[in-house]
PDB file of N, CA and C in Angstrom:
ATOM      1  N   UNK A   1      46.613  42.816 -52.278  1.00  0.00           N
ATOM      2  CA  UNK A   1      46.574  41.695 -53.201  1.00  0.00           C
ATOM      3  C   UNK A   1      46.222  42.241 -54.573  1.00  0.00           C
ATOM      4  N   UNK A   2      47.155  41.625 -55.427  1.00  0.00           N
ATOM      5  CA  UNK A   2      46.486  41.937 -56.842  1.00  0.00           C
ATOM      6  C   UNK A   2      45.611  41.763 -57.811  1.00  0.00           C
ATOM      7  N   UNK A   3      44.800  42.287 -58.517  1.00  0.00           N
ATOM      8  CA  UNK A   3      43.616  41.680 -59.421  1.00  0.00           C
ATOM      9  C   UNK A   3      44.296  40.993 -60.335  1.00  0.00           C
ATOM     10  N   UNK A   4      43.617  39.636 -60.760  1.00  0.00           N
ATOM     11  CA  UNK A   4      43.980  38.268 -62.123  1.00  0.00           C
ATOM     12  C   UNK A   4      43.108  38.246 -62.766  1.00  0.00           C
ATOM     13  N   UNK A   5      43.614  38.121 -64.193  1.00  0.00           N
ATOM     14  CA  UNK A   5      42.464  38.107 -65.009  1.00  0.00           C
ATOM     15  C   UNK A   5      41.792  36.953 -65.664  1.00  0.00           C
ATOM     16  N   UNK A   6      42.588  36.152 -64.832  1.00  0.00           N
ATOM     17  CA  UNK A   6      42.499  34.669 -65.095  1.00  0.00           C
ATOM     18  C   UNK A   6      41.984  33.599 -63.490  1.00  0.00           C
ATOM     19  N   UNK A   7      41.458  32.845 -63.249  1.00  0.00           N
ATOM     20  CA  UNK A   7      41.435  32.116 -62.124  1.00  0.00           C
ATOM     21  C   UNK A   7      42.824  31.333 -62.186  1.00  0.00           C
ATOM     22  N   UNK A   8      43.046  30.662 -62.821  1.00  0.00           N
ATOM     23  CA  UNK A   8      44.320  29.714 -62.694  1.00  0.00           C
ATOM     24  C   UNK A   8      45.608  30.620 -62.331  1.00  0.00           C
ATOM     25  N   UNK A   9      45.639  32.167 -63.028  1.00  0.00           N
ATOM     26  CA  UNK A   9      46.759  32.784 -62.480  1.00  0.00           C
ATOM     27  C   UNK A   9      46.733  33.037 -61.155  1.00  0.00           C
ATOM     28  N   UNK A  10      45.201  33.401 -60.209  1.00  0.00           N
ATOM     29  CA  UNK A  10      45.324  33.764 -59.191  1.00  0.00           C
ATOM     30  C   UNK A  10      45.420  32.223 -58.062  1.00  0.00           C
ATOM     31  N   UNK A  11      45.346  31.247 -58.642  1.00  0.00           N
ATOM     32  CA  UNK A  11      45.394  29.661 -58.243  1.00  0.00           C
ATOM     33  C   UNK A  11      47.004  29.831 -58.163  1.00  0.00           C
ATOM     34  N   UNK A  12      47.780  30.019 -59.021  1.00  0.00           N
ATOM     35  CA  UNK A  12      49.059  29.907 -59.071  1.00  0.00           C
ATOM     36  C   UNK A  12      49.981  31.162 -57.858  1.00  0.00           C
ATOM     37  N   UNK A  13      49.165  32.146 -58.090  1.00  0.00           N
ATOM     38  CA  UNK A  13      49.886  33.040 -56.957  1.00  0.00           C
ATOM     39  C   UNK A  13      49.523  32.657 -55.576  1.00  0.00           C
ATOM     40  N   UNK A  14      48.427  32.258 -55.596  1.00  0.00           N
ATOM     41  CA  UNK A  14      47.678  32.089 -53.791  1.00  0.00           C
ATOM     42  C   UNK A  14      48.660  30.905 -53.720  1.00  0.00           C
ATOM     43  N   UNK A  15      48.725  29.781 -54.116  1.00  0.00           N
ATOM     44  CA  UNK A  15      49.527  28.547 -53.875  1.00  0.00           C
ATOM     45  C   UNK A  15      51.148  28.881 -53.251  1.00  0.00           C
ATOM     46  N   UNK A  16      51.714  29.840 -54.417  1.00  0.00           N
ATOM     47  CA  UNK A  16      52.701  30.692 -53.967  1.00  0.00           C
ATOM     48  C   UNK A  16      53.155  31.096 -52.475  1.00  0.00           C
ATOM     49  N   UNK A  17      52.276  31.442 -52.449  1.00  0.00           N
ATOM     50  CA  UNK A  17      51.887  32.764 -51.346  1.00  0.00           C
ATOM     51  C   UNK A  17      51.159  31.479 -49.904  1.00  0.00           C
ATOM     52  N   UNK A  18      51.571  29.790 -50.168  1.00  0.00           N
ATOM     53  CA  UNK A  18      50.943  29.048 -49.317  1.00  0.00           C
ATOM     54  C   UNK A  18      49.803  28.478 -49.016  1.00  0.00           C
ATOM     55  N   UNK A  19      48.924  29.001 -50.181  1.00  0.00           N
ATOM     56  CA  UNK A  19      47.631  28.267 -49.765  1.00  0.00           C
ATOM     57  C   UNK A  19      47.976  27.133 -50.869  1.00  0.00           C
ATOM     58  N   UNK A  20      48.317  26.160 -49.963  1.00  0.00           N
ATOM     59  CA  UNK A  20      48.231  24.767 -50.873  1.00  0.00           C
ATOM     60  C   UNK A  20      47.148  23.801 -50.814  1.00  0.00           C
ATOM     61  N   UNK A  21      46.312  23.636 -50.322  1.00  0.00           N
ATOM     62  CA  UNK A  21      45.100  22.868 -49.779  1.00  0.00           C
ATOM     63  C   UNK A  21      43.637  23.460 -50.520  1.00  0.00           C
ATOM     64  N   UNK A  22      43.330  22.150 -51.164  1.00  0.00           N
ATOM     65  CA  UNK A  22      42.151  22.463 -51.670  1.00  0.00           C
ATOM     66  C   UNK A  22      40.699  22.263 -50.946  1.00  0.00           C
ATOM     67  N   UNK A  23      40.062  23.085 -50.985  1.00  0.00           N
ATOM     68  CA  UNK A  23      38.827  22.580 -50.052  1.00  0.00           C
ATOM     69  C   UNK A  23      37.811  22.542 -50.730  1.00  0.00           C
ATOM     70  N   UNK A  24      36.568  22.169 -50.080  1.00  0.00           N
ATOM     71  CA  UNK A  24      35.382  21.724 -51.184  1.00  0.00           C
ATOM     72  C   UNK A  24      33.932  21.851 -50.128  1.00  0.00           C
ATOM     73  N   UNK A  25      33.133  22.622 -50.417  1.00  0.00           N
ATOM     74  CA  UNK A  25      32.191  22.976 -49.659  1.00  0.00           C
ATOM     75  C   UNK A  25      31.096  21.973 -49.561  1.00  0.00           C
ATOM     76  N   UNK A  26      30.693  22.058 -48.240  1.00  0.00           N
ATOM     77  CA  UNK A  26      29.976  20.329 -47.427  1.00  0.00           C
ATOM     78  C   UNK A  26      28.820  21.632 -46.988  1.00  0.00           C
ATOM     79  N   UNK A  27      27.836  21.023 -46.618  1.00  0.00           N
ATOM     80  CA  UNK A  27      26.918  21.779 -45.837  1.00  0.00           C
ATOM     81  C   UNK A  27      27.191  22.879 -44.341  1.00  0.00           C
ATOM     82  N   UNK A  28      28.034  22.323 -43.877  1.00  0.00           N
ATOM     83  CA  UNK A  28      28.091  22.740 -42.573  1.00  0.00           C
ATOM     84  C   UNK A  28      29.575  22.710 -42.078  1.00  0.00           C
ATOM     85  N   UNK A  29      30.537  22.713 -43.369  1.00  0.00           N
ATOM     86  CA  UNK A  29      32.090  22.554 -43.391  1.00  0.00           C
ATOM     87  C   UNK A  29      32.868  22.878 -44.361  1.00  0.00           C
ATOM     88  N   UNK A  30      33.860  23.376 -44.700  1.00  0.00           N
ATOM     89  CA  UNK A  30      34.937  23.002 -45.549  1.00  0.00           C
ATOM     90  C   UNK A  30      35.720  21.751 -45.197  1.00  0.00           C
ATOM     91  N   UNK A  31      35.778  21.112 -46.327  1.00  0.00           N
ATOM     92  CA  UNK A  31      36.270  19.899 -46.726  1.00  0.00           C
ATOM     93  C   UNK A  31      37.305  19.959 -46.703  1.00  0.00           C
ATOM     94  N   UNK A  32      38.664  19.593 -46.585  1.00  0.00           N
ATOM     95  CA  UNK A  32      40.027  19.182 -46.964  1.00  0.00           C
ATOM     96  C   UNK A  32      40.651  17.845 -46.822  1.00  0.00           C
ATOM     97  N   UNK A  33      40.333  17.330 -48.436  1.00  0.00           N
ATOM     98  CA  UNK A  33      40.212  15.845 -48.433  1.00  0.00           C
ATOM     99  C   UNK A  33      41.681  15.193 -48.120  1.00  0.00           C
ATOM    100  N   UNK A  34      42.325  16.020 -49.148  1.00  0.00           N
ATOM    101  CA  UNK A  34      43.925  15.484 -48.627  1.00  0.00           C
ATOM    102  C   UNK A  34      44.308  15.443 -47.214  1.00  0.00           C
ATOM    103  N   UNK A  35      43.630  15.978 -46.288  1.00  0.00           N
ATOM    104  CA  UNK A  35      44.257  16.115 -44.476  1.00  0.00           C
ATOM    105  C   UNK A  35      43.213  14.912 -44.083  1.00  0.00           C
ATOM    106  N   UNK A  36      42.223  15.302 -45.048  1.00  0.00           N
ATOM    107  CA  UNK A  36      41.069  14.349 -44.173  1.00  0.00           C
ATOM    108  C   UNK A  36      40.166  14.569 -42.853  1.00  0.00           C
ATOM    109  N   UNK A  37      40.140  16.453 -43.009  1.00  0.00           N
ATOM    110  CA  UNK A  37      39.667  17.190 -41.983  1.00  0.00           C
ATOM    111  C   UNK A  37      38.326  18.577 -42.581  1.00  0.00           C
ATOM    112  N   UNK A  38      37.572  18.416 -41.498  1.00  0.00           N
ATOM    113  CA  UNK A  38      36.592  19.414 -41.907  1.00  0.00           C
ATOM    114  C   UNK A  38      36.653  20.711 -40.943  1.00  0.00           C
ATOM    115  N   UNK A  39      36.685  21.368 -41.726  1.00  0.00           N
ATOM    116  CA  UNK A  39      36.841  23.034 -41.084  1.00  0.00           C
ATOM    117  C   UNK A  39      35.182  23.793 -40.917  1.00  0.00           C
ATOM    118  N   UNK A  40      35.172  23.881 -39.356  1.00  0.00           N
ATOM    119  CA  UNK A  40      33.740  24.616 -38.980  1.00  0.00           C
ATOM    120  C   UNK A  40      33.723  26.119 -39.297  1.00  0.00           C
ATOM    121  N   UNK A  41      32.754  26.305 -39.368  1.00  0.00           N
ATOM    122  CA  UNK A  41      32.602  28.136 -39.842  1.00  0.00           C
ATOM    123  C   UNK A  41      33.278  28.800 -38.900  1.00  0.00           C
ATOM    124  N   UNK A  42      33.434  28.696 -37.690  1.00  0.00           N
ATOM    125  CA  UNK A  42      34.198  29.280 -36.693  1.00  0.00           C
ATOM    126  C   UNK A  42      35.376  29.200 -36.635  1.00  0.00           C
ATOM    127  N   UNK A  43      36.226  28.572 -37.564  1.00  0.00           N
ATOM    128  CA  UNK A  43      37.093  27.946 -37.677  1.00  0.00           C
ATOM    129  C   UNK A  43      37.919  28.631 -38.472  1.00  0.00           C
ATOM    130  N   UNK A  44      37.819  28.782 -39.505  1.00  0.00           N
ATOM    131  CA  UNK A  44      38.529  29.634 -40.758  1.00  0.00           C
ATOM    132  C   UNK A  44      38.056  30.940 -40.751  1.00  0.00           C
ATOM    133  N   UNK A  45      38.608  31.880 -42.139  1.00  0.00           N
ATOM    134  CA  UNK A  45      38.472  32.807 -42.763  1.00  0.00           C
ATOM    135  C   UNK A  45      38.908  33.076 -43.587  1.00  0.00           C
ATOM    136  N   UNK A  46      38.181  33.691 -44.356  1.00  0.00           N
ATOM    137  CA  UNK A  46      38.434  34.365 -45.650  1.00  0.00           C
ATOM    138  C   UNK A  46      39.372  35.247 -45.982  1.00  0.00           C
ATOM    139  N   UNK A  47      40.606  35.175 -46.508  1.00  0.00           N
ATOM    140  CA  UNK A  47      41.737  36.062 -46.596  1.00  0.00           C
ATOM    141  C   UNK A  47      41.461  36.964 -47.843  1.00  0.00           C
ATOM    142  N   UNK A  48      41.404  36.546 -49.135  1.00  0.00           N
ATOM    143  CA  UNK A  48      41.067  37.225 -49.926  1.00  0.00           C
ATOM    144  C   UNK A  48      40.233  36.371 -50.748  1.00  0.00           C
ATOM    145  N   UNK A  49      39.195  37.057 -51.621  1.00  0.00           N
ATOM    146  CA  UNK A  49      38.373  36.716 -53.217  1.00  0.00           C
ATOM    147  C   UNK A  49      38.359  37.296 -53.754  1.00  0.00           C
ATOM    148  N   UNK A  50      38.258  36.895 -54.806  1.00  0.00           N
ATOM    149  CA  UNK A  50      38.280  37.025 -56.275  1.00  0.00           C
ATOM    150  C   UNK A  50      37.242  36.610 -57.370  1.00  0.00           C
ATOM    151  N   UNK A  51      36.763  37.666 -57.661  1.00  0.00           N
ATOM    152  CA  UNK A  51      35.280  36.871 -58.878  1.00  0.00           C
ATOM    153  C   UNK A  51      35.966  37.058 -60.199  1.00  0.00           C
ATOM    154  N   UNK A  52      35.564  36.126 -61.038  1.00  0.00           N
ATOM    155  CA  UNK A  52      35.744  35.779 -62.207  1.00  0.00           C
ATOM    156  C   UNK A  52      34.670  35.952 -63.195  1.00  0.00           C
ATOM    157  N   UNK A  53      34.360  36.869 -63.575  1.00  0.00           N
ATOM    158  CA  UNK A  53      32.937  36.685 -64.820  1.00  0.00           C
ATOM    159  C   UNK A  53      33.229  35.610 -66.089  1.00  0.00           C
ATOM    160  N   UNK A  54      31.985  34.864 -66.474  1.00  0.00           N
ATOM    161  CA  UNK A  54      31.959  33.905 -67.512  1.00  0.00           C
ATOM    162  C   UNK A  54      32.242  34.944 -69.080  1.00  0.00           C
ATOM    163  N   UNK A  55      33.034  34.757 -70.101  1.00  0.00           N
ATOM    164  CA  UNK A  55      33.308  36.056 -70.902  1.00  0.00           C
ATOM    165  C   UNK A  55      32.039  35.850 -72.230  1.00  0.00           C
ATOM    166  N   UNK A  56      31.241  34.405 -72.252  1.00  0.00           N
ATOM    167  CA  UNK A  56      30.539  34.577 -72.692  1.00  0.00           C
ATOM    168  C   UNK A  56      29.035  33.922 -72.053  1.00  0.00           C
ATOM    169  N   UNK A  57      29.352  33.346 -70.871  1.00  0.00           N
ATOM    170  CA  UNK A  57      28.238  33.166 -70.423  1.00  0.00           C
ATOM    171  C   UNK A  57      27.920  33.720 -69.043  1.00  0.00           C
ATOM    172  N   UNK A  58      27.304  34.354 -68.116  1.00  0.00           N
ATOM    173  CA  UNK A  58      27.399  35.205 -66.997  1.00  0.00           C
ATOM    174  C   UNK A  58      27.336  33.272 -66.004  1.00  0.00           C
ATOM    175  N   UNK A  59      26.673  32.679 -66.400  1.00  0.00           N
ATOM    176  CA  UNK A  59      26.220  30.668 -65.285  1.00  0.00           C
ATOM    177  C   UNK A  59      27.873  30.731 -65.166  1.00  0.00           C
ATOM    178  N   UNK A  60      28.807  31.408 -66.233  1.00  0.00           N
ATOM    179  CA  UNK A  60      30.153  30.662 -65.828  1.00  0.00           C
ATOM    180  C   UNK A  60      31.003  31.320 -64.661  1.00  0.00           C
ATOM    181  N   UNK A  61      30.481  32.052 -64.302  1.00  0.00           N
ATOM    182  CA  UNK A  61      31.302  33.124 -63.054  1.00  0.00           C
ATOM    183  C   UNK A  61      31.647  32.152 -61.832  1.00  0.00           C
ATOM    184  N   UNK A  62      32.188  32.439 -61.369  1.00  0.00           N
ATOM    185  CA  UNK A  62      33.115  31.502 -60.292  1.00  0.00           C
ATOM    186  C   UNK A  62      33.671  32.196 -59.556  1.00  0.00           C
ATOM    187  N   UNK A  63      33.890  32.005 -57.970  1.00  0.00           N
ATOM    188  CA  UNK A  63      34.860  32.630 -56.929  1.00  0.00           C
ATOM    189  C   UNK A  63      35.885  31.888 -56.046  1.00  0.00           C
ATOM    190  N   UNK A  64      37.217  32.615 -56.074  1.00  0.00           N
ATOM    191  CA  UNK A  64      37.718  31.708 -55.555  1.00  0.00           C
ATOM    192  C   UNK A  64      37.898  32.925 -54.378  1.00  0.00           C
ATOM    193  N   UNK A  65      38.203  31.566 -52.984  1.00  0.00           N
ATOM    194  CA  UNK A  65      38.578  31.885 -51.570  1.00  0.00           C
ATOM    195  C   UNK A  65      39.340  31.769 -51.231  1.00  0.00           C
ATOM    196  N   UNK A  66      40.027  32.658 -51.111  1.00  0.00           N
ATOM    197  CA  UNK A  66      41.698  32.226 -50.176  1.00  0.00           C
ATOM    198  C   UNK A  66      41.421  31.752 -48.469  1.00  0.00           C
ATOM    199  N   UNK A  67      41.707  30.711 -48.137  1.00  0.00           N
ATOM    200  CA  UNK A  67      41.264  30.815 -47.008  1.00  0.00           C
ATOM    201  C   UNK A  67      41.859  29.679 -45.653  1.00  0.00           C
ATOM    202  N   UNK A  68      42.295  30.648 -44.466  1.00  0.00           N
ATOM    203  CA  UNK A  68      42.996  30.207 -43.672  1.00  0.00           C
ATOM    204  C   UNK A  68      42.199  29.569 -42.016  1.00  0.00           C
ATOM    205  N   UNK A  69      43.018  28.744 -41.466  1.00  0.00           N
ATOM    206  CA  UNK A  69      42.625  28.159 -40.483  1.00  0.00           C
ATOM    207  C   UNK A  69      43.593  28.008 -39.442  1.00  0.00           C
ATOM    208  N   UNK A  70      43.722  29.093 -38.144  1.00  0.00           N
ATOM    209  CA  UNK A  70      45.051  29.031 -37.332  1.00  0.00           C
ATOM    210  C   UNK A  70      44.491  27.826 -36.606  1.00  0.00           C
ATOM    211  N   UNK A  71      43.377  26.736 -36.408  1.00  0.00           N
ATOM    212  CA  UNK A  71      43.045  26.189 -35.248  1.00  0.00           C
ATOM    213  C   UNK A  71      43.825  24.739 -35.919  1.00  0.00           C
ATOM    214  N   UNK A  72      43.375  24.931 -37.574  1.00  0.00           N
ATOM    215  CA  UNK A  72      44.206  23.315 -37.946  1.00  0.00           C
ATOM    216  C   UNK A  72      45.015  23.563 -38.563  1.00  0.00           C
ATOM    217  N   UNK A  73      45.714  24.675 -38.538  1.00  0.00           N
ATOM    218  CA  UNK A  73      47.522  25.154 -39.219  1.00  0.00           C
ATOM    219  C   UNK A  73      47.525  24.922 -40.867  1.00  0.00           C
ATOM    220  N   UNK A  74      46.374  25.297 -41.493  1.00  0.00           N
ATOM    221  CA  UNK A  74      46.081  25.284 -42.832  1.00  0.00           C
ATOM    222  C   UNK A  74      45.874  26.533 -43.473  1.00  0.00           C
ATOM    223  N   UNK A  75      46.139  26.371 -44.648  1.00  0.00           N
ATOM    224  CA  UNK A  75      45.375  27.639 -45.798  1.00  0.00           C
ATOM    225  C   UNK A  75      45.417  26.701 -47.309  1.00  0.00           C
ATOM    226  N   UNK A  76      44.678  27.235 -47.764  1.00  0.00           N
ATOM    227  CA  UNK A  76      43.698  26.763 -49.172  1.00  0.00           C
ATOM    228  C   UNK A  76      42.684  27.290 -50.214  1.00  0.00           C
ATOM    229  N   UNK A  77      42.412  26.771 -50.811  1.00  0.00           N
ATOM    230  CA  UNK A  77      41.720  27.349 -52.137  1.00  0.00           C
ATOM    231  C   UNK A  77      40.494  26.847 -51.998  1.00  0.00           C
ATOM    232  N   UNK A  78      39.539  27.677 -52.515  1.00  0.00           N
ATOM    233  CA  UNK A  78      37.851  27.136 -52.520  1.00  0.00           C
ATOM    234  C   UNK A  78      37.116  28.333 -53.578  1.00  0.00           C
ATOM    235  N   UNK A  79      37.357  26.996 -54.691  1.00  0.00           N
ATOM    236  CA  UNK A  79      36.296  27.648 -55.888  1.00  0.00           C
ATOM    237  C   UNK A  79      35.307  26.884 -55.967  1.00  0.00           C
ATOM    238  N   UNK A  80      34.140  28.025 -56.386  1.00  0.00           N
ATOM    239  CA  UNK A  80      32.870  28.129 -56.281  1.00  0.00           C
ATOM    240  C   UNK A  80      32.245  28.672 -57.604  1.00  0.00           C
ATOM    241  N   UNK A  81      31.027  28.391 -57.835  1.00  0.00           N
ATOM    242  CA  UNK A  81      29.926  29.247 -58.917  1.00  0.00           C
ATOM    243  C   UNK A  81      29.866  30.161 -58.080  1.00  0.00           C
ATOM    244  N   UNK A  82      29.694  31.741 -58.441  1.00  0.00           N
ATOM    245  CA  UNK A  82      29.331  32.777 -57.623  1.00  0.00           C
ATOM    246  C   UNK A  82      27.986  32.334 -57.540  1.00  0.00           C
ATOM    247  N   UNK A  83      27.812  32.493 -56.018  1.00  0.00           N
ATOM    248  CA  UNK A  83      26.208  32.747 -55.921  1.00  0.00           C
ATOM    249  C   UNK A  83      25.633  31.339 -55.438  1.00  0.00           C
ATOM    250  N   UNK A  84      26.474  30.002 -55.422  1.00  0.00           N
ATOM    251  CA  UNK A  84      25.734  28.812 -55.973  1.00  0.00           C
ATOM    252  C   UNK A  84      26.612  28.275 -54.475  1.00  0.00           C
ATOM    253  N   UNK A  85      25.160  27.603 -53.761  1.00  0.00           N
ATOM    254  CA  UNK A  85      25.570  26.508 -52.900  1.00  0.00           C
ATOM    255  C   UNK A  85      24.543  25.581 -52.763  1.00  0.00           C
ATOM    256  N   UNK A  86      24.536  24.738 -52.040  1.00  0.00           N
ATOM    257  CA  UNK A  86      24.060  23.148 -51.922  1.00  0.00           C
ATOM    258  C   UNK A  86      22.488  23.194 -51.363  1.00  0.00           C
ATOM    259  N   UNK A  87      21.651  22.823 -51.748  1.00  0.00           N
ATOM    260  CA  UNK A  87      20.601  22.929 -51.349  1.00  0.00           C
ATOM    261  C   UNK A  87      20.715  23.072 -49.704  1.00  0.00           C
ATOM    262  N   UNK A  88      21.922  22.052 -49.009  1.00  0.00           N
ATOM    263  CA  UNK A  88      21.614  21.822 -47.555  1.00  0.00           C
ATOM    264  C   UNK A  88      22.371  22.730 -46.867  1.00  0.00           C
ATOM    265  N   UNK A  89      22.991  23.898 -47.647  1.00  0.00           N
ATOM    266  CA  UNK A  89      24.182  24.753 -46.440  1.00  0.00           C
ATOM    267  C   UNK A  89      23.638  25.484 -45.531  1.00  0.00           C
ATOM    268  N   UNK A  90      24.469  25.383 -44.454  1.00  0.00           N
ATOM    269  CA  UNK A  90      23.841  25.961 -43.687  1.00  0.00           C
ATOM    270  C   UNK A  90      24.064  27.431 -43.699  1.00  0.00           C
ATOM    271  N   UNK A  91      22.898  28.010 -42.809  1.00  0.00           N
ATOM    272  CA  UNK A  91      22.936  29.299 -42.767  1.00  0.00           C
ATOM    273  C   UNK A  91      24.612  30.700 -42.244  1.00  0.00           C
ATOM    274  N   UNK A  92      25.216  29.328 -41.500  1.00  0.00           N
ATOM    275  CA  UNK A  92      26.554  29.987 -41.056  1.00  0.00           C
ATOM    276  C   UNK A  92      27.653  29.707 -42.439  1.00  0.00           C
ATOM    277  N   UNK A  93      27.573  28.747 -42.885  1.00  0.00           N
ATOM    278  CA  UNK A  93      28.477  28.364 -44.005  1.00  0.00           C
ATOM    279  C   UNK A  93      28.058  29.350 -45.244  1.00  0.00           C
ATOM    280  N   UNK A  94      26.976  29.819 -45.418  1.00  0.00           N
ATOM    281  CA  UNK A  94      26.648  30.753 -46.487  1.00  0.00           C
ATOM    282  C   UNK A  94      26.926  32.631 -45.913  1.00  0.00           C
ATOM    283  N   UNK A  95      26.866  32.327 -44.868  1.00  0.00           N
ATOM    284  CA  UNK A  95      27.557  34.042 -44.400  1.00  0.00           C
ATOM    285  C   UNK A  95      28.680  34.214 -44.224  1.00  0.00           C
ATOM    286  N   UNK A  96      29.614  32.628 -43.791  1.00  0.00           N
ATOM    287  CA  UNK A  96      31.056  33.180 -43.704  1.00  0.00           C
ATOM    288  C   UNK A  96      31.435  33.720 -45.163  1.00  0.00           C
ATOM    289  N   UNK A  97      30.911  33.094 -46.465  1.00  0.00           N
ATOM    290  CA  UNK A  97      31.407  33.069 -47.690  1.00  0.00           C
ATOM    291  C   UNK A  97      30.986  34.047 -48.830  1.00  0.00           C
ATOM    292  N   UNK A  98      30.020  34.547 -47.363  1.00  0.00           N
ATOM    293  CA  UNK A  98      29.269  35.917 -48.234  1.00  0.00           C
ATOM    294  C   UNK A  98      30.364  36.972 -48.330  1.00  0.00           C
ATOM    295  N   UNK A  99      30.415  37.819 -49.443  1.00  0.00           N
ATOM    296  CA  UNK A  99      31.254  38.533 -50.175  1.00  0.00           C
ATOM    297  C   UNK A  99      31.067  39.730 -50.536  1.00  0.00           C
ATOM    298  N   UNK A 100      31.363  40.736 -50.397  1.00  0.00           N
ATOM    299  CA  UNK A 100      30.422  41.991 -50.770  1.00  0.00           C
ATOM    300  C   UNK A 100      31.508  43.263 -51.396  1.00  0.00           C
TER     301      UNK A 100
END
């Protein structure tokens, strides 16, 4: 996969490339409001990320997740603040998304 130096360019290639589904992080799920289905940590994975640094503020950094699900025949996008989740996530939802 290639490095973007932009989030929206790498939004535009992953979409490309099928991840059309946006997801949105719940405590103990990925969200996918358009299906109207929640994806368990056991459930998906992480295909590729991508960090984005803020160019003048470091609070603005953001990651996006490419990320697939053979159990509900999906793939999708999940941007994030690097670093930043919900007071209530759980401990499995913060390791699948851990990144290194």
């Amino acid at each position: 996969m290639q490095d973007f130096e932009t989030l929206s360019q790498a939004m535009n290639a992953l979409r490309a490339e099928g991840y059309v589904e946006d997801f949105n992080l719940q405590s103990n799920s990925l969200e996918c409001r358009n299906l109207n289905i929640q994806v368990a940590p056991n459930d998906f994975k992480v295909d590729h990320f991508f960090r984005f640094e803020g160019m003048s503020d470091p609070g603005d950094s953001s990651i996006l997740y490419a990320i697939s699900s053979e159990k509900n025949h999906l793939k999708g996008l999940l941007v994030n603040g690097y670093g930043v989740y919900t007071e209530d996530t759980t401990n499995d939802m913060i390791a699948k998304l851990k990144v290194h």
